[in-house]
N, C-alpha and C. Protein backbone atom coordinates (compact mmCIF):
# COMPACT_ATOMS: atom_id res chain seq x y z
N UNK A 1 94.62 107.41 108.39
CA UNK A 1 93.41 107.92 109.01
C UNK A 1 93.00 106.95 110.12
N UNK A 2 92.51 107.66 111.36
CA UNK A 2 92.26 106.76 112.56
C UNK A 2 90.76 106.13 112.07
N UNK A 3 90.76 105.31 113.10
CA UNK A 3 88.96 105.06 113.20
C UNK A 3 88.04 106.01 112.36
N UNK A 4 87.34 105.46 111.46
CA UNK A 4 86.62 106.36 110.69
C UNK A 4 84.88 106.59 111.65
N UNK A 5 84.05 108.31 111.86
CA UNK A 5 83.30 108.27 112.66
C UNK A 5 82.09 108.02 111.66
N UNK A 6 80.48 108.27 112.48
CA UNK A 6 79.44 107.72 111.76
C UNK A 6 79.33 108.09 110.25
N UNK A 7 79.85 109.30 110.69
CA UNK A 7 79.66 110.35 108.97
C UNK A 7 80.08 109.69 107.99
N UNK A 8 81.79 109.45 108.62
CA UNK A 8 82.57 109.31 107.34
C UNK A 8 81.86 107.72 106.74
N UNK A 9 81.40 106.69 107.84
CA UNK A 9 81.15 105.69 107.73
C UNK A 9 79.88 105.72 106.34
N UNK A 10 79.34 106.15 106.58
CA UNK A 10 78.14 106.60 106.16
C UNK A 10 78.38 107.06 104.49
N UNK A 11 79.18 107.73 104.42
CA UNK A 11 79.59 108.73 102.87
C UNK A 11 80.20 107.39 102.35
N UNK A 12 81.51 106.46 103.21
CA UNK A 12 82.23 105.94 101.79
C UNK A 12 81.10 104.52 101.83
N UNK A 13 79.92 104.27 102.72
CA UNK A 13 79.16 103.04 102.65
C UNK A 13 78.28 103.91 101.06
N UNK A 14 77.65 105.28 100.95
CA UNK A 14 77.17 105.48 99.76
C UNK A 14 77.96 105.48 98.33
N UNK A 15 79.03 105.92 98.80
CA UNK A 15 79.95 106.03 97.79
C UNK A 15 80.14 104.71 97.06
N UNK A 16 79.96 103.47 98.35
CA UNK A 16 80.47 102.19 97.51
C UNK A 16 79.40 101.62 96.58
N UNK A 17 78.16 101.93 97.01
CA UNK A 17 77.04 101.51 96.21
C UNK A 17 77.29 102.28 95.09
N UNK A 18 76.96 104.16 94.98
CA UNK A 18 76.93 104.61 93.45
C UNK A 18 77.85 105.91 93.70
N UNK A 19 79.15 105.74 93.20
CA UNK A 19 79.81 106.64 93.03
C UNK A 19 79.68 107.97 92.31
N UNK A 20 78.53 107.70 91.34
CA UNK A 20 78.13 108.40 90.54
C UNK A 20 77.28 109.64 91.32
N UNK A 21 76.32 109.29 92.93
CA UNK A 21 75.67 110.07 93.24
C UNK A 21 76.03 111.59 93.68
N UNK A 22 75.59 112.78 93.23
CA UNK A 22 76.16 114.28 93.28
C UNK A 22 76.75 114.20 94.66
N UNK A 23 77.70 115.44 95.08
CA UNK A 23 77.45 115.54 96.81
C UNK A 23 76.68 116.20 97.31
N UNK A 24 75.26 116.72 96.42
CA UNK A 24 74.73 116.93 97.51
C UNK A 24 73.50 116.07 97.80
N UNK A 25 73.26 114.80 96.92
CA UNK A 25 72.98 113.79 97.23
C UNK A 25 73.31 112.95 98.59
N UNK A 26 74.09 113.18 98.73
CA UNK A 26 75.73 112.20 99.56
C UNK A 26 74.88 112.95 100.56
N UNK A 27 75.27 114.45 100.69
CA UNK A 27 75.01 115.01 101.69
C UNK A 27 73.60 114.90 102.42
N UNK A 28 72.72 115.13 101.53
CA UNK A 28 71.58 114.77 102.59
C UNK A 28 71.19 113.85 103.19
N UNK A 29 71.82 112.73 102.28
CA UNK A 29 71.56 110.96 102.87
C UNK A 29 72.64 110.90 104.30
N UNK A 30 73.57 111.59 104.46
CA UNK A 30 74.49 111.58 105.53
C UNK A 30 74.05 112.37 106.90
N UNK A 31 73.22 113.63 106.28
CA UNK A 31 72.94 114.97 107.19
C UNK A 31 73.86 116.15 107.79
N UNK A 32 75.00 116.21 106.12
CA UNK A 32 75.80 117.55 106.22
C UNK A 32 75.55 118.06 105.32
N UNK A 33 76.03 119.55 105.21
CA UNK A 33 75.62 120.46 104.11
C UNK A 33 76.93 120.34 103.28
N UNK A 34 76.78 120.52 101.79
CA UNK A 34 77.44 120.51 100.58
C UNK A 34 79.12 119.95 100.84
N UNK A 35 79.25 121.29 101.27
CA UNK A 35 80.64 122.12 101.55
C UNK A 35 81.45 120.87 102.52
N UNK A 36 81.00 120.54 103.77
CA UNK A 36 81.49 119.92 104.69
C UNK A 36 81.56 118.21 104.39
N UNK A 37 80.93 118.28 103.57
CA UNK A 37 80.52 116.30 102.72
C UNK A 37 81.80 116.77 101.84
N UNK A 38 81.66 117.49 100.98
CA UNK A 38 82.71 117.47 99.66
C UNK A 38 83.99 117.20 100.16
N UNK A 39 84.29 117.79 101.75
CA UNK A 39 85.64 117.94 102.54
C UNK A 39 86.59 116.70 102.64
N UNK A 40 85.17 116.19 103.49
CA UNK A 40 84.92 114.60 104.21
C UNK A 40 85.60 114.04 102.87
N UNK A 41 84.80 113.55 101.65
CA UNK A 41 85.42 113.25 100.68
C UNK A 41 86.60 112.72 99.74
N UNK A 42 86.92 114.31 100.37
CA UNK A 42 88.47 114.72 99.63
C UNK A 42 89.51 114.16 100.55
N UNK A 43 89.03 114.23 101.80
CA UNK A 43 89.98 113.76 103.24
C UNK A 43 89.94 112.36 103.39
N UNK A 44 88.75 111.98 103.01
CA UNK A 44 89.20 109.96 102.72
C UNK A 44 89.82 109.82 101.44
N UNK A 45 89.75 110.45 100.03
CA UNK A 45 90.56 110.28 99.26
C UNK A 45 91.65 110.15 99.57
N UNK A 46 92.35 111.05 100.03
CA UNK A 46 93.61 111.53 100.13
C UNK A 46 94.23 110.83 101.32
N UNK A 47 93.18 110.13 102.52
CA UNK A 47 94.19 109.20 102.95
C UNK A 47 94.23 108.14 102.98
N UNK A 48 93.19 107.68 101.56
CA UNK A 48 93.48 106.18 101.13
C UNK A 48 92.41 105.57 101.73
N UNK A 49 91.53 106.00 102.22
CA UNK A 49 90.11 105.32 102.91
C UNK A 49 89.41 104.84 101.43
N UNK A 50 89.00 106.00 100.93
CA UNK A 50 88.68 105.77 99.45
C UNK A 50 89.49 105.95 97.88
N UNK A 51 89.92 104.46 97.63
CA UNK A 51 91.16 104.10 96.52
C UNK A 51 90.80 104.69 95.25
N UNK A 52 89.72 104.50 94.87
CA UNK A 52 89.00 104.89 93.51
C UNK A 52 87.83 104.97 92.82
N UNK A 53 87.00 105.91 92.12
CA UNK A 53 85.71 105.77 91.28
C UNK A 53 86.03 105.20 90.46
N UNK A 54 84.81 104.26 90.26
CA UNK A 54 85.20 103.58 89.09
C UNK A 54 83.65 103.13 88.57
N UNK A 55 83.83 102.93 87.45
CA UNK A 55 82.20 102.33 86.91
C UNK A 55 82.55 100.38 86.41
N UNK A 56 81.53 99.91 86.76
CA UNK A 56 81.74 98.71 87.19
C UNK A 56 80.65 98.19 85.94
N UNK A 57 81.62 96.90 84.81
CA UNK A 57 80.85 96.53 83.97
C UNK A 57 80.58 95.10 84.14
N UNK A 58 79.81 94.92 83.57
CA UNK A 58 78.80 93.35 83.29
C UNK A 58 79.91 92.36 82.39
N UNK A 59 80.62 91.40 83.02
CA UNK A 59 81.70 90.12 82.33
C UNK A 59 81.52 89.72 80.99
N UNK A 60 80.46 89.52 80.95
CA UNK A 60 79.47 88.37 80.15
C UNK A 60 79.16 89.74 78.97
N UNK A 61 78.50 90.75 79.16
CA UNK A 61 78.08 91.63 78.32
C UNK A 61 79.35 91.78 77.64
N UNK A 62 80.71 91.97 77.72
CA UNK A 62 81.95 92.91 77.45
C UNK A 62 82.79 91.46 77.28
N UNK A 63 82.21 90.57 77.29
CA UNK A 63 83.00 89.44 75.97
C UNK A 63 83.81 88.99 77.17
N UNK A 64 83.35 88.47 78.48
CA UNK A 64 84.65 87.68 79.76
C UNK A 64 83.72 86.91 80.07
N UNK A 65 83.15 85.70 79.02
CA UNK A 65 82.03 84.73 79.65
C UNK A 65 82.48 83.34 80.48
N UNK A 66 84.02 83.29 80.74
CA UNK A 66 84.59 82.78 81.76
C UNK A 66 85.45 83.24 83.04
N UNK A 67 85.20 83.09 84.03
CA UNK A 67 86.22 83.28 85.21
C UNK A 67 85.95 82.03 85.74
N UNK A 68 87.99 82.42 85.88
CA UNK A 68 88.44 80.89 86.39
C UNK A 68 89.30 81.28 87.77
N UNK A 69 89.40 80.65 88.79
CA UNK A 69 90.05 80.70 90.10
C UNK A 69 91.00 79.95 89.94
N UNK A 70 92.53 80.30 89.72
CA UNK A 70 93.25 79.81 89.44
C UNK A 70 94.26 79.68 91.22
N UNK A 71 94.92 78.29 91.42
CA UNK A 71 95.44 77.79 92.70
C UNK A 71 97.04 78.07 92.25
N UNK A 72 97.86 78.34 92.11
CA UNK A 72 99.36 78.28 92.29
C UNK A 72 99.93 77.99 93.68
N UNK A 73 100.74 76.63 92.96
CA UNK A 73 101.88 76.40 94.03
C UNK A 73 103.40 76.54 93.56
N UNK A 74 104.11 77.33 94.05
CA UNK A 74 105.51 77.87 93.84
C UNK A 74 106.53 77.27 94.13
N UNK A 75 107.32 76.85 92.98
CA UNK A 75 108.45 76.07 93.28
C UNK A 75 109.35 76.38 94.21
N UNK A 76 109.47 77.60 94.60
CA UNK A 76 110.52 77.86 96.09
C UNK A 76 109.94 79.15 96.11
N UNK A 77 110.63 80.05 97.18
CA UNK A 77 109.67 81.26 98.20
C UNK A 77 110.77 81.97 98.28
N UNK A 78 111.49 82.02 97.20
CA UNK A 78 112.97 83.05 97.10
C UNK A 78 112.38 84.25 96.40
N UNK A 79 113.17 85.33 96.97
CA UNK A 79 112.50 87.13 96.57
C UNK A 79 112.74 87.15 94.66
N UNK A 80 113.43 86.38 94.46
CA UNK A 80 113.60 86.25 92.61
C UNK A 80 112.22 85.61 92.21
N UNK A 81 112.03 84.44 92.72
CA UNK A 81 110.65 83.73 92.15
C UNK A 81 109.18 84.84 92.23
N UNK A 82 109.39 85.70 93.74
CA UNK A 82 108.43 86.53 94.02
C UNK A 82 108.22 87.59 93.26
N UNK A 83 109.29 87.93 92.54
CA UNK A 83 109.66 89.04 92.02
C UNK A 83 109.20 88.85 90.19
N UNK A 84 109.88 87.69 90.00
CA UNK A 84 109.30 87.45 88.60
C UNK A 84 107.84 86.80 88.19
N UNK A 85 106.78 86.63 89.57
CA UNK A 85 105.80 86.06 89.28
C UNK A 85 105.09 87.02 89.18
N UNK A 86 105.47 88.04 90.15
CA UNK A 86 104.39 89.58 90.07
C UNK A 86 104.92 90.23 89.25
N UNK A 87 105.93 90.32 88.81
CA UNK A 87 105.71 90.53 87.08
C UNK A 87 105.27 90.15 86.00
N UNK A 88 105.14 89.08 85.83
CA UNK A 88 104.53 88.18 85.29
C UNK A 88 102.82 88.78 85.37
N UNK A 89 102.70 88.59 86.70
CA UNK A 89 101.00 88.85 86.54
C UNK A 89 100.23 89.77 86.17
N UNK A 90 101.13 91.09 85.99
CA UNK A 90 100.89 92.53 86.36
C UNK A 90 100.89 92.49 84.50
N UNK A 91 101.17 91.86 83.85
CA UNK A 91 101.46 91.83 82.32
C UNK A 91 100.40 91.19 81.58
N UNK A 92 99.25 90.84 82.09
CA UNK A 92 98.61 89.89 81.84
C UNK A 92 97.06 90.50 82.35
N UNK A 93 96.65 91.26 81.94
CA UNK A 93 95.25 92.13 82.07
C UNK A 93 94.28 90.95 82.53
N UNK A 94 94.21 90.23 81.46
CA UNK A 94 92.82 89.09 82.14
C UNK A 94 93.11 88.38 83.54
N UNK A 95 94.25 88.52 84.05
CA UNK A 95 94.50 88.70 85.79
C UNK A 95 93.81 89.57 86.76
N UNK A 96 92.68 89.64 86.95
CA UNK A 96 91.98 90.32 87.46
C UNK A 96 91.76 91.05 88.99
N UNK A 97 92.88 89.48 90.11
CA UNK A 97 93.51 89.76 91.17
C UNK A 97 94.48 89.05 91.73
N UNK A 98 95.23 88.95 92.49
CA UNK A 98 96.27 88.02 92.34
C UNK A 98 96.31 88.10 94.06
N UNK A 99 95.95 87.66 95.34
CA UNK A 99 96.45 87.12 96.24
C UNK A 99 97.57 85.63 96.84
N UNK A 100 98.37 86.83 97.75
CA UNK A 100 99.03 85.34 98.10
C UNK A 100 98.46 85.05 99.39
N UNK A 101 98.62 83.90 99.68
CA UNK A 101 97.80 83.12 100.45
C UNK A 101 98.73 82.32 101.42
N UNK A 102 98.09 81.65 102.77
CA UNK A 102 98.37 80.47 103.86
C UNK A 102 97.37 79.82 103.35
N UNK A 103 98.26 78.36 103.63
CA UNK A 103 97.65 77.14 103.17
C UNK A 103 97.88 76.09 102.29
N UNK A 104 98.00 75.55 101.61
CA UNK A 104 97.92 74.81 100.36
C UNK A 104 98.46 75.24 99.18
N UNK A 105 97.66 76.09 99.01
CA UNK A 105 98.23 77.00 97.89
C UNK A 105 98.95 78.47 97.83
N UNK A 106 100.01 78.83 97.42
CA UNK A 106 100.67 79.91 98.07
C UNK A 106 100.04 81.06 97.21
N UNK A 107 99.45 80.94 96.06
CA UNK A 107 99.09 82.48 95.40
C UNK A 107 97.21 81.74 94.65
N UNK A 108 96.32 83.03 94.48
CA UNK A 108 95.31 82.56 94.45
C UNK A 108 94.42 83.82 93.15
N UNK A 109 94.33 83.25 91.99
CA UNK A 109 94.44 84.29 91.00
C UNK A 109 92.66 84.57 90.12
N UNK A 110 92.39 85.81 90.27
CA UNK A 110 90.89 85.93 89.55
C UNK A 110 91.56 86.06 88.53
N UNK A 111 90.67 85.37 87.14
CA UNK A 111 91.01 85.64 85.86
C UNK A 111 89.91 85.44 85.28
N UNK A 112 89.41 86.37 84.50
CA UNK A 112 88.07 86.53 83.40
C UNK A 112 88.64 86.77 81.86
N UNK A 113 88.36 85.84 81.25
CA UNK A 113 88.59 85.34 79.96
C UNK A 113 86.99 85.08 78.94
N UNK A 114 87.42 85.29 77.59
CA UNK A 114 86.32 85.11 76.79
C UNK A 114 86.05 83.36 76.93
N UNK A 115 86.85 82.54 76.91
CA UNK A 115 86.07 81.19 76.72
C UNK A 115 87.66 79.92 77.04
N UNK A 116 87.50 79.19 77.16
CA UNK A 116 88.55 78.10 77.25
C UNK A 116 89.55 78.41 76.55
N UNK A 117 89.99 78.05 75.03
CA UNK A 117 91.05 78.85 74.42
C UNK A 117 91.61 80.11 74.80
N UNK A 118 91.22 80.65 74.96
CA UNK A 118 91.68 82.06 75.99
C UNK A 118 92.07 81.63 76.90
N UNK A 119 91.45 81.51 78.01
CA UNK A 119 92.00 80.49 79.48
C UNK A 119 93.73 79.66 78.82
N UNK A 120 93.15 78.50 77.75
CA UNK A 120 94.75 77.73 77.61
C UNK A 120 95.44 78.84 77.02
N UNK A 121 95.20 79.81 76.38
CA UNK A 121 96.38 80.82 75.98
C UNK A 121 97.25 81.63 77.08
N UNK A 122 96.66 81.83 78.19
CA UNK A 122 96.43 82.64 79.36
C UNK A 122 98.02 81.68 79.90
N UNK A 123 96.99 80.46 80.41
CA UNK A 123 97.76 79.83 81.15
C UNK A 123 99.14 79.37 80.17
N UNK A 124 99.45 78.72 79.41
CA UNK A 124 100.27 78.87 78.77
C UNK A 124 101.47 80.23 78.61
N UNK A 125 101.23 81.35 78.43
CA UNK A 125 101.59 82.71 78.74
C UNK A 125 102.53 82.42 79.99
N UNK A 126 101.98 82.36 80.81
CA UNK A 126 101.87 82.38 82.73
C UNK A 126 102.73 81.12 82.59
N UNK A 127 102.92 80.09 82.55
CA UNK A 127 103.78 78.91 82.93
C UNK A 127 104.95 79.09 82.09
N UNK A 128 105.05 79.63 81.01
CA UNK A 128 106.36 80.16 80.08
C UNK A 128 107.25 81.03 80.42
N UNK A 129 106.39 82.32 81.17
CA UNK A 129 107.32 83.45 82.01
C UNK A 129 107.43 83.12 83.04
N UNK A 130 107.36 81.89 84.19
CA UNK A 130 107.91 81.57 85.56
C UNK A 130 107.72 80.35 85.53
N UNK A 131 108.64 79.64 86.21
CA UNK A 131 108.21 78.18 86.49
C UNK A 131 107.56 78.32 87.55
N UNK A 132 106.03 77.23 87.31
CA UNK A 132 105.11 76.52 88.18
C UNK A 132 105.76 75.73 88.90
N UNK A 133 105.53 74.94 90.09
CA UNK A 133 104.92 73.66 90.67
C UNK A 133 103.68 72.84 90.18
N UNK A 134 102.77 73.72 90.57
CA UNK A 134 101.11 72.84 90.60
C UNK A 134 100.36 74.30 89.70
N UNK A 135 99.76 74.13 88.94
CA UNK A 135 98.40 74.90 88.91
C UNK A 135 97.35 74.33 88.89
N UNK A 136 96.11 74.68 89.94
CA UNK A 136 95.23 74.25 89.69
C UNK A 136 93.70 75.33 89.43
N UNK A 137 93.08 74.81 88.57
CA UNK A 137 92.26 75.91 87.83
C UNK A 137 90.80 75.55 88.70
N UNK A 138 90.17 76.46 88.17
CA UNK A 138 88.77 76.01 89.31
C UNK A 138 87.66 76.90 88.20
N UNK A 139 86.83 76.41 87.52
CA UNK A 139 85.74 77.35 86.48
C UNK A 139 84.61 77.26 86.75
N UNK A 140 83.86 78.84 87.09
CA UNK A 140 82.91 79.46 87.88
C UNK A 140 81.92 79.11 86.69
N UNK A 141 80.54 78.23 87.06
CA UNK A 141 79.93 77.80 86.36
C UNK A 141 78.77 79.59 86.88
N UNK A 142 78.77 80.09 87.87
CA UNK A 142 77.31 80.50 87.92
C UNK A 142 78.00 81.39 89.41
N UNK A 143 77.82 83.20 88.72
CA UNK A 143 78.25 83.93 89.96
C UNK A 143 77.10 84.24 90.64
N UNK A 144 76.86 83.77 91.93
CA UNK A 144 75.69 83.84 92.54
C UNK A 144 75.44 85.04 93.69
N UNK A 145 76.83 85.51 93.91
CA UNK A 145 76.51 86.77 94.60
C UNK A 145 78.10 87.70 94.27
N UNK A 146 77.91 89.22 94.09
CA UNK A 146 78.99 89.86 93.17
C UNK A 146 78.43 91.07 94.40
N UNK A 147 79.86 91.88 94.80
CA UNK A 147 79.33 93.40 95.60
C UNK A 147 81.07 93.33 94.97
N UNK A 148 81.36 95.03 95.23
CA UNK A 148 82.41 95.52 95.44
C UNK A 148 82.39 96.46 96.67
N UNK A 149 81.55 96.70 97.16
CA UNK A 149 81.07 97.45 98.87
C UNK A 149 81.30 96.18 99.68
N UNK A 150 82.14 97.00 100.48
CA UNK A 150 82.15 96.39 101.91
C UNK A 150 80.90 97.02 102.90
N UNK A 151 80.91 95.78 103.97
CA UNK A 151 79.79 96.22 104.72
C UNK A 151 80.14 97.06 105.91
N UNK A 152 80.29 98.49 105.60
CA UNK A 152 80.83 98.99 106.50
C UNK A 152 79.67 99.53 106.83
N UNK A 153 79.80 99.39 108.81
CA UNK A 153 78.83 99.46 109.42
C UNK A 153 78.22 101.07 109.66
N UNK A 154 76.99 101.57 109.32
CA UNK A 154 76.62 103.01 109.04
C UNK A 154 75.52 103.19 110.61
N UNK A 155 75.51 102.26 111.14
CA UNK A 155 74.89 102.67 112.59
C UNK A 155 75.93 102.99 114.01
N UNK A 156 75.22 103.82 114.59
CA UNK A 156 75.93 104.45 115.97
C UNK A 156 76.04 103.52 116.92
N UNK A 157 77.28 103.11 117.41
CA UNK A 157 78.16 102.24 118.05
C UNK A 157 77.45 102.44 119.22
C-alpha cells in the first residue's frame, strides 16, 4: 500500500488506541459512512498496514512481574548461528521480542518473566540451545511509559 491518505491515517491511529471500537464508531470519528470505513479497514488489513487485533494485558496482573532487556553478542554472523538462534527464540514464549541490532550488541531481546528464577531458568534454556559470546541482562525496575500506537500523524499535510 502507497502513502496512506488522511482517512486511512485517521482509522488505523483509532484502531491503535481501541480496537474494540464498532465501525460505526470508527466512522464518525473519521467522517465516513459505515460501509466505506468497514472497506478502508479490510483494505489496510489485507495489505498489512494493519497486522492484528489484539487485547492488550497488564504484566504484573497475569504473573510477568519482571522484564528484563536482554544484550546478546554472537559468537560469529554465519547463516547456521542465525538460523539456530531464531529458533531458539521463537521456542521460548517469555521472549517477548527479539531485534537484531548495529552496534555493540548484535541481537536485543524483551523478556517478561514471573521473578529471577524464571529469568535464570530462561537464560539457562537460551545459552544451552546456542552458543553465546556475551549476555548481558538489563532489569526494568519501573515501566514509566508503555503505548503499542504509533504516532501516526491524523492532521492534513
Amino acid at each position: 500500500m502507497d502513502e496512506l491518505d488522511l482517512i486511512d491515517r485517521k482509522i488505523v491511529a483509532e484502531l491503535m488506541q481501541d480496537a474494540t471500537l464498532p465501525v460505526a464508531s470508527i466512522a464518525d470519528k473519521v467522517g465516513l459512512s459505515q460501509t466505506p470505513c468497514w472497506k478502508r479497514i479490510q483494505k489496510l488489513e489485507s495489505s498489512g498496514v494493519l497486522t492484528a487485533r489484539v487485547a492488550l494485558g497488564d504484566p504484573q496482573r497475569l504473573g510477568f512481574g519482571l522484564t528484563v532487556f536482554v544484550g546478546i553478542e554472537a559468537p560469529d554472523h554465519s547463516a547456521a548461528w542465525r538460523e539456530s538462534f531464531s529458533n531458539a527464540v521463537q521456542t521460548i514464549p517469555q521472549i517477548m521480542e527479539v531485534y537484531r541490532m548495529a552496534g555493540e550488541m548484535d541481537y536485543l531481546l524483551h523478556i517478561a518473566v514471573p521473578d529471577m528464577a524464571a529469568y535464570d531458568g530462561l537464560y539457562k534454556r537460551l545459552t544451552d540451545a546456542v552458543p553465546i559470546k556475551n549476555v548481558t541482562s538489563y532489569f526494568a525496575m519501573e515501566r514509566m511509559k508503555y503505548t503499542t500506537a504509533y504516532p501516526v500523524d491524523t492532521k492534513t499535510r
